[in-house]
PDB file of N, CA and C in Angstrom:
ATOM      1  N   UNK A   1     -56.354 231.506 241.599  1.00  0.00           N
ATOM      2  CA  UNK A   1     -57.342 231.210 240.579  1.00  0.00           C
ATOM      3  C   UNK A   1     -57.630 232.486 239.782  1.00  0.00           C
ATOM      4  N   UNK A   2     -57.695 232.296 238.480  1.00  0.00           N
ATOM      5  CA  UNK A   2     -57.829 233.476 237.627  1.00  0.00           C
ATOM      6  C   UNK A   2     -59.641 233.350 237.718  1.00  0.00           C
ATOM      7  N   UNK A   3     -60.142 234.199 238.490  1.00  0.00           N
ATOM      8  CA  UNK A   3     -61.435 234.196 238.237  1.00  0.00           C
ATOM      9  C   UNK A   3     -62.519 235.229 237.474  1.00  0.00           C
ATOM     10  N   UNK A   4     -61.483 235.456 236.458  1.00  0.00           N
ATOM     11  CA  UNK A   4     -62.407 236.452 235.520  1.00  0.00           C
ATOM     12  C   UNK A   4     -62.167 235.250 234.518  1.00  0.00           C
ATOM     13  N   UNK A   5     -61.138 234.208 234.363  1.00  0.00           N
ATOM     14  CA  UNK A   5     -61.165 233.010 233.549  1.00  0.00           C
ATOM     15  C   UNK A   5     -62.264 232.091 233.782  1.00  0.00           C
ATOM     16  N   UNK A   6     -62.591 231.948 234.924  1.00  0.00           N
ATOM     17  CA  UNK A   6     -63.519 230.960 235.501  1.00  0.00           C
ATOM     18  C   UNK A   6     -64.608 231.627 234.969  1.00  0.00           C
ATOM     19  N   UNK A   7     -64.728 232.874 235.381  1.00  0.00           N
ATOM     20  CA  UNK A   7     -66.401 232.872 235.237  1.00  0.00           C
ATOM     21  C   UNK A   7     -66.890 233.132 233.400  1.00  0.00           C
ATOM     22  N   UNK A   8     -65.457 233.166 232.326  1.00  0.00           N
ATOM     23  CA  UNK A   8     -65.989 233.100 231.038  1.00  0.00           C
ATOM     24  C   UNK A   8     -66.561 231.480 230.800  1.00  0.00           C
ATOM     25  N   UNK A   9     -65.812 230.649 231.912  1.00  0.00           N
ATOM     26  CA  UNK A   9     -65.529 229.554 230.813  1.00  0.00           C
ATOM     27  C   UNK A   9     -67.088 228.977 231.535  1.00  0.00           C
ATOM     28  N   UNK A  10     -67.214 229.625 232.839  1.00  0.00           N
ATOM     29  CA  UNK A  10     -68.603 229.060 232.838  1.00  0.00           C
ATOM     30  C   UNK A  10     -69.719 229.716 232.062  1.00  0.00           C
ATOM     31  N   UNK A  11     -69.839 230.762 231.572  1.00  0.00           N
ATOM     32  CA  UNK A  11     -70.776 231.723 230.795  1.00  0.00           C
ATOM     33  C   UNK A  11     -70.719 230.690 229.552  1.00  0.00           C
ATOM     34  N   UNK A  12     -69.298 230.904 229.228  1.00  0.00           N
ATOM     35  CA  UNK A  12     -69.394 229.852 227.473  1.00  0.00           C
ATOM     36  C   UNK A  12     -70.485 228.371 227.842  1.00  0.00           C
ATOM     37  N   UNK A  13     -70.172 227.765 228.972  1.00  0.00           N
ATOM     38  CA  UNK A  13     -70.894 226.521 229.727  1.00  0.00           C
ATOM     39  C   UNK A  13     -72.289 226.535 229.133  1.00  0.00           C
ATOM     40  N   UNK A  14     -73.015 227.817 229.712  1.00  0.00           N
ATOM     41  CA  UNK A  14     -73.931 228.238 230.070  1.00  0.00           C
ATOM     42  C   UNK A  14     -74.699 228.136 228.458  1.00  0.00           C
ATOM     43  N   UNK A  15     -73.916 229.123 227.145  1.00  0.00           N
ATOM     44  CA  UNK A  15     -74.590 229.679 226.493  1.00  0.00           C
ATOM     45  C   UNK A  15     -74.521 228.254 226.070  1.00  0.00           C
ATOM     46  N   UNK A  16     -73.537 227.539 225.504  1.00  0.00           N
ATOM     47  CA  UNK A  16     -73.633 225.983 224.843  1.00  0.00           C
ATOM     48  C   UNK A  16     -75.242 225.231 225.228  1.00  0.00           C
ATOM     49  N   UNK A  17     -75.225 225.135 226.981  1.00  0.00           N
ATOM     50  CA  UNK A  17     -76.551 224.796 227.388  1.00  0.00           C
ATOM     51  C   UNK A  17     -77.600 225.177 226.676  1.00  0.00           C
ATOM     52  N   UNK A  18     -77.696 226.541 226.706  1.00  0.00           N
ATOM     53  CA  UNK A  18     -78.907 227.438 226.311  1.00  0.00           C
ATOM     54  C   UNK A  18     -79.219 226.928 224.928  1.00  0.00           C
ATOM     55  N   UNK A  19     -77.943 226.454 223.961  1.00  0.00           N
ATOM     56  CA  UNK A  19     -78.385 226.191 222.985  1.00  0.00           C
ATOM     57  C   UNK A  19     -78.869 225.142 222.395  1.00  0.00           C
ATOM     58  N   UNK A  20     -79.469 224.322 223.955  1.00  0.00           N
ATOM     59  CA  UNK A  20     -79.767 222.952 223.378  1.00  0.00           C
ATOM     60  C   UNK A  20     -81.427 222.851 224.574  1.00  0.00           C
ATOM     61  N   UNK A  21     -80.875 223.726 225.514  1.00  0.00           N
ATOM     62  CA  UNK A  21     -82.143 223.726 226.947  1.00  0.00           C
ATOM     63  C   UNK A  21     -82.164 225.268 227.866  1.00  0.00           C
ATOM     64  N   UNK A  22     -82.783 226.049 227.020  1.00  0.00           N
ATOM     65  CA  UNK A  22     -82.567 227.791 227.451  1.00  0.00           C
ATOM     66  C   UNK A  22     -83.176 227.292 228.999  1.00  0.00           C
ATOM     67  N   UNK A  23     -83.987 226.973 229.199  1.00  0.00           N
ATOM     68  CA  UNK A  23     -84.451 227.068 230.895  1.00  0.00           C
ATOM     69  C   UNK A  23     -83.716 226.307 231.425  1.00  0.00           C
ATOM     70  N   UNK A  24     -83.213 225.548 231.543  1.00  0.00           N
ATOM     71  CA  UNK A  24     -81.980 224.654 231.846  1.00  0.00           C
ATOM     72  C   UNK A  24     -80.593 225.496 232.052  1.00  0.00           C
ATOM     73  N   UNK A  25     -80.404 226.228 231.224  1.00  0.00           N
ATOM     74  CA  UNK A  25     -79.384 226.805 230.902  1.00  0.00           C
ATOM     75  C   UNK A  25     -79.463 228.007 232.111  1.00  0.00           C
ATOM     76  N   UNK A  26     -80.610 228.900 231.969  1.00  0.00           N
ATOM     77  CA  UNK A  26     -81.051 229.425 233.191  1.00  0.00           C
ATOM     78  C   UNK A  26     -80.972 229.121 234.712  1.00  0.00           C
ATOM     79  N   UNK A  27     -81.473 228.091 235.019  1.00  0.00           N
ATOM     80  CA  UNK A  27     -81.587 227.747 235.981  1.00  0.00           C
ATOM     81  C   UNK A  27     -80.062 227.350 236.050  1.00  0.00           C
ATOM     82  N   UNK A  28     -78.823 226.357 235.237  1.00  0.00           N
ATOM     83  CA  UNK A  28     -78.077 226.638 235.977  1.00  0.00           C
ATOM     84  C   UNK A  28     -77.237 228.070 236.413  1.00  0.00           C
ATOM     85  N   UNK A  29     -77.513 228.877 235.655  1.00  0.00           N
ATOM     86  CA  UNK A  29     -76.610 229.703 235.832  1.00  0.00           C
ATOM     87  C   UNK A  29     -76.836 231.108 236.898  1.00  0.00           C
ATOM     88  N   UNK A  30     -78.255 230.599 237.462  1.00  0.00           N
ATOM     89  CA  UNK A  30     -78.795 230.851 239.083  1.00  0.00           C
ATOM     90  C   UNK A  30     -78.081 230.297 240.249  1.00  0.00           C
ATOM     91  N   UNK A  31     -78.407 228.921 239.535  1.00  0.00           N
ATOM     92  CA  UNK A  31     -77.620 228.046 240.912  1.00  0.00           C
ATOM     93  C   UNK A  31     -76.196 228.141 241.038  1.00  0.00           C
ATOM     94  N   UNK A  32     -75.220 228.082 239.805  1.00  0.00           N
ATOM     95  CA  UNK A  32     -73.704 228.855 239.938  1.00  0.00           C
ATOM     96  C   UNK A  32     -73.819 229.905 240.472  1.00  0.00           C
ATOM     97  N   UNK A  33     -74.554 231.068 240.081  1.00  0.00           N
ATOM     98  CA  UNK A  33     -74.192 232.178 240.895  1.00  0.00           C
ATOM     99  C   UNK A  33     -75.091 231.975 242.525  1.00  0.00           C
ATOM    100  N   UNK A  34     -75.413 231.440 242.974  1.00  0.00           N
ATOM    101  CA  UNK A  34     -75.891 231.203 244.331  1.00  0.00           C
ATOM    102  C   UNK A  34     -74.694 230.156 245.023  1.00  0.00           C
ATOM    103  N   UNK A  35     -74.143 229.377 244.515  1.00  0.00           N
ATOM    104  CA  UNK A  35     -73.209 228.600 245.107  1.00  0.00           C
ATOM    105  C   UNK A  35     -71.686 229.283 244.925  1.00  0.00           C
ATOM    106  N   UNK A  36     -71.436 230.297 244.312  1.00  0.00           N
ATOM    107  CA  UNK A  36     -70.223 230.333 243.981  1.00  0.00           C
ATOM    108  C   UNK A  36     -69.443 231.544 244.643  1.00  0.00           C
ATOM    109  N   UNK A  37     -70.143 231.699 246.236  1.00  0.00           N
ATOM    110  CA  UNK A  37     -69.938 232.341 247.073  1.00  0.00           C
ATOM    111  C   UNK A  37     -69.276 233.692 246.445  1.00  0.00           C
ATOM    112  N   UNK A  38     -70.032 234.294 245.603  1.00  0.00           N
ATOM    113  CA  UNK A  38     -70.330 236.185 245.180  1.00  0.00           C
ATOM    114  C   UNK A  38     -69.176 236.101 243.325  1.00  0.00           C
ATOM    115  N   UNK A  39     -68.396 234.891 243.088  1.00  0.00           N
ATOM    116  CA  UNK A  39     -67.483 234.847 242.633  1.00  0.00           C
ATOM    117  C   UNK A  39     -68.291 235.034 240.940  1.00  0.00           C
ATOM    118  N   UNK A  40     -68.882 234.125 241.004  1.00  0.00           N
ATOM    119  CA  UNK A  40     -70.579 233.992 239.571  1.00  0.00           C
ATOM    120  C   UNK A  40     -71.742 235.035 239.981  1.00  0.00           C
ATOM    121  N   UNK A  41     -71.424 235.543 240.798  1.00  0.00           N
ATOM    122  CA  UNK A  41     -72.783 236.641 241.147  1.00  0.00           C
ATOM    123  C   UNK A  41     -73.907 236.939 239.928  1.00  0.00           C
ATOM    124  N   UNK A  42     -72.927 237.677 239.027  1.00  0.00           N
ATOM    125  CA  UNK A  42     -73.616 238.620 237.891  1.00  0.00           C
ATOM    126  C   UNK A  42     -73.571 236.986 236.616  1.00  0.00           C
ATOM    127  N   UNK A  43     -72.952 235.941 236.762  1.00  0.00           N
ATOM    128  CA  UNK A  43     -73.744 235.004 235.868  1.00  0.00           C
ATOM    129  C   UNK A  43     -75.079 235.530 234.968  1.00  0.00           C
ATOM    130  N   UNK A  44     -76.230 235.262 235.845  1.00  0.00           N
ATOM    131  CA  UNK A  44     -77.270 235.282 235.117  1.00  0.00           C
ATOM    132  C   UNK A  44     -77.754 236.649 234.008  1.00  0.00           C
ATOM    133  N   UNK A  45     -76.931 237.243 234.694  1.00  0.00           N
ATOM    134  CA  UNK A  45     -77.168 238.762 234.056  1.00  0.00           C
ATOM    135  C   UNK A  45     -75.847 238.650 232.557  1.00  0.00           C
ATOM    136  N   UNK A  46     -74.952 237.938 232.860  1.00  0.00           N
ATOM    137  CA  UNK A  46     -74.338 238.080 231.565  1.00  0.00           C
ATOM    138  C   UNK A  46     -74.927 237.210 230.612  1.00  0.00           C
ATOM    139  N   UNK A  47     -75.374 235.722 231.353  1.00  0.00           N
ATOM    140  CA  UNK A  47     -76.080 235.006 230.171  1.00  0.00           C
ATOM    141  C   UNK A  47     -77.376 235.611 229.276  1.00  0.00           C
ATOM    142  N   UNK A  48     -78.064 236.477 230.124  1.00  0.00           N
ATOM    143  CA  UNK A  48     -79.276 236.918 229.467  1.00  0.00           C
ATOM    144  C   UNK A  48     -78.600 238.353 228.528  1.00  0.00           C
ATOM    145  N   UNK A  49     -77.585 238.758 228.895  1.00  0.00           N
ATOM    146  CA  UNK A  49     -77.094 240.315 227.849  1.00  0.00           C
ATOM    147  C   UNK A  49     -76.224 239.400 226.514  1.00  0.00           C
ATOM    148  N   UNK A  50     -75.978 238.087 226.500  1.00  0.00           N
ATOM    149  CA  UNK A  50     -74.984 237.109 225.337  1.00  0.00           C
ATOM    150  C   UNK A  50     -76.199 236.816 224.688  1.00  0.00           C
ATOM    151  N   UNK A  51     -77.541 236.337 225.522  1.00  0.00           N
ATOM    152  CA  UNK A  51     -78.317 235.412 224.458  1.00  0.00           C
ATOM    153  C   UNK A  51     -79.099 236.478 223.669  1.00  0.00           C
ATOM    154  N   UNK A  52     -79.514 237.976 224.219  1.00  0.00           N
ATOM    155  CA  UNK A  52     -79.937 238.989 223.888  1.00  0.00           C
ATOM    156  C   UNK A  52     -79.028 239.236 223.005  1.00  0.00           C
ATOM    157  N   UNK A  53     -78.182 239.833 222.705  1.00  0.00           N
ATOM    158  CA  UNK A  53     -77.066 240.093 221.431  1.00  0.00           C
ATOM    159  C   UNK A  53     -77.293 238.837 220.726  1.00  0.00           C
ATOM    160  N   UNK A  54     -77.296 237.747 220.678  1.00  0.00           N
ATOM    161  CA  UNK A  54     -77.209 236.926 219.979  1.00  0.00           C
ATOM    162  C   UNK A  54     -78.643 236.340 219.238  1.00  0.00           C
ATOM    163  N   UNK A  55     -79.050 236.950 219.690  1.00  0.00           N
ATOM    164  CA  UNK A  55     -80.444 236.655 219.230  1.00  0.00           C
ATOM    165  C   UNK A  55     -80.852 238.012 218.375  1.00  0.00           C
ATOM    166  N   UNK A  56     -80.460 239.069 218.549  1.00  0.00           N
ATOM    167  CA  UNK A  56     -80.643 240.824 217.954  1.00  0.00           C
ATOM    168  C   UNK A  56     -79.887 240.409 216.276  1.00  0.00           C
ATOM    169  N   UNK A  57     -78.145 239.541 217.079  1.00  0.00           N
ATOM    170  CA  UNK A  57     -77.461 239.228 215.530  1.00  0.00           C
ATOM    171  C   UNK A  57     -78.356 238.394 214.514  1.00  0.00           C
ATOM    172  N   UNK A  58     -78.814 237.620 215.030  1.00  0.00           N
ATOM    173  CA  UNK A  58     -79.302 236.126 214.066  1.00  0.00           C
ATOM    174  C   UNK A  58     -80.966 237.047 213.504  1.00  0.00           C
ATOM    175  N   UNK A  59     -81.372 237.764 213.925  1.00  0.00           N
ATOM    176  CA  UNK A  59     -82.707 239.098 213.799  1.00  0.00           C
ATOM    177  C   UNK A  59     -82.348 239.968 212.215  1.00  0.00           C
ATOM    178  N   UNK A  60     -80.937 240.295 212.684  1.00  0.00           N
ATOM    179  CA  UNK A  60     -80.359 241.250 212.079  1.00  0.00           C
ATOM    180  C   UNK A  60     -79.950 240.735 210.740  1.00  0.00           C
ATOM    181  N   UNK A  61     -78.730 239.229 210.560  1.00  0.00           N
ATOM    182  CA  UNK A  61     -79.158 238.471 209.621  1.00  0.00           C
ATOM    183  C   UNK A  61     -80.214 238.119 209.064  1.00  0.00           C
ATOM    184  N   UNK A  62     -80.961 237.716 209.639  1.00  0.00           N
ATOM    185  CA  UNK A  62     -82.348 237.627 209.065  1.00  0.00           C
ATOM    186  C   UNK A  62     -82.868 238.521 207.885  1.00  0.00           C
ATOM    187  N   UNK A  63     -82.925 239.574 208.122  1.00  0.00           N
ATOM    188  CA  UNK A  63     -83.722 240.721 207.736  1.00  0.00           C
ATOM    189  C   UNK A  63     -82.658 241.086 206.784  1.00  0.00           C
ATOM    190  N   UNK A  64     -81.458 241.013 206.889  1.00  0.00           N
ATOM    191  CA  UNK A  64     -80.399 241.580 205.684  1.00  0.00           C
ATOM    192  C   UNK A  64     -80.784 240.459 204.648  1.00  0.00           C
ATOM    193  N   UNK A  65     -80.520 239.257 204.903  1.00  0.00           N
ATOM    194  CA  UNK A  65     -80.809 238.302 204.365  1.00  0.00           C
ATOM    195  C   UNK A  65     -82.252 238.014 203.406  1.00  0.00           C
ATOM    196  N   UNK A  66     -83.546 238.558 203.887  1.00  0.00           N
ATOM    197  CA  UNK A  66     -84.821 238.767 203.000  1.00  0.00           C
ATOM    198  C   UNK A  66     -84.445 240.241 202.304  1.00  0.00           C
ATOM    199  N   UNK A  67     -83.729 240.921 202.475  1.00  0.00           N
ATOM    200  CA  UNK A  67     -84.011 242.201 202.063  1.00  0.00           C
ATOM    201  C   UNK A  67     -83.108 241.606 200.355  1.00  0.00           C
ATOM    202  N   UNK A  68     -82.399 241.181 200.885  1.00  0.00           N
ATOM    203  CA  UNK A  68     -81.300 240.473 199.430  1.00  0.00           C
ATOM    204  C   UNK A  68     -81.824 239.508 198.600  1.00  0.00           C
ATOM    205  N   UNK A  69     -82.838 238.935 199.202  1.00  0.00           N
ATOM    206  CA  UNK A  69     -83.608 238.075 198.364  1.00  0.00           C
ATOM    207  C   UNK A  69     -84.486 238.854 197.088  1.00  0.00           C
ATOM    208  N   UNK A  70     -84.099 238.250 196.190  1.00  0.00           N
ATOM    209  CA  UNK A  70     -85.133 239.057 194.466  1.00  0.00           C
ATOM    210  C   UNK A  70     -86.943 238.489 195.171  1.00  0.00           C
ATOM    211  N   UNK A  71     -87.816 239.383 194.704  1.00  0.00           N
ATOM    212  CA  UNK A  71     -89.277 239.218 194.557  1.00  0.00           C
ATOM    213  C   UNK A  71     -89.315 238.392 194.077  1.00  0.00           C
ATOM    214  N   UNK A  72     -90.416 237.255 194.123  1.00  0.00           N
ATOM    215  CA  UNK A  72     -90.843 235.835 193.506  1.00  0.00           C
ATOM    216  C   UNK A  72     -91.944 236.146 192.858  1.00  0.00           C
ATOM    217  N   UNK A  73     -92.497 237.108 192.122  1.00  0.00           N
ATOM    218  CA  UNK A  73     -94.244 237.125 191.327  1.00  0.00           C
ATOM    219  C   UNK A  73     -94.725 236.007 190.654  1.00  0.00           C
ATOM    220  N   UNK A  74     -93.873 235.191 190.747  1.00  0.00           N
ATOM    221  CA  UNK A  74     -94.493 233.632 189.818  1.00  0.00           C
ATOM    222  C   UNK A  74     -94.853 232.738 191.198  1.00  0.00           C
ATOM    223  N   UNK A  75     -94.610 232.871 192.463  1.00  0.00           N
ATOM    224  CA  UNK A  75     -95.511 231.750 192.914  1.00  0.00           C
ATOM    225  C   UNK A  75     -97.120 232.765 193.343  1.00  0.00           C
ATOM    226  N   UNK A  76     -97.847 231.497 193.394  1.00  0.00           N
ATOM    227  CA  UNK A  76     -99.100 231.962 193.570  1.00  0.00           C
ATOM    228  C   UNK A  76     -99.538 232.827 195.582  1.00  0.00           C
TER     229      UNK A  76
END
């Protein structure tokens, strides 16, 4: 078993979850790494360093994104 394959394709699992049920998504990716006899160990720790970057990116857009926006002085 390629298990540096396994444990992306469960992380990808994971973040998909997160993006519909973050505590959900959490909790499974406790219980994988508790069942997956040491193999998912660090799971939870990669899901929380993906959703952290990914959340810093969509921050980061953000803010590039208002900074590019022209001033509006005509609404009240």
């Amino acid at each position: 078993m390629d298990y540096d394959k396994h444990k992306r394709l469960m992380l990808d699992h994971c973040i998909r979850m997160a993006e519909v049920d973050k505590h959900y998504a959490w909790w499974a990716a406790n219980h994988y790494a508790r069942e997956s006899a040491g193999v998912l160990a660090d799971l939870p720790d990669l899901l929380a360093a993906e959703m952290k970057r990914r959340a810093a990116e969509r921050a980061q857009i953000t803010t590039e994104r208002n900074q590019q926006e022209p001033a509006n002085d005509h609404c009240p």
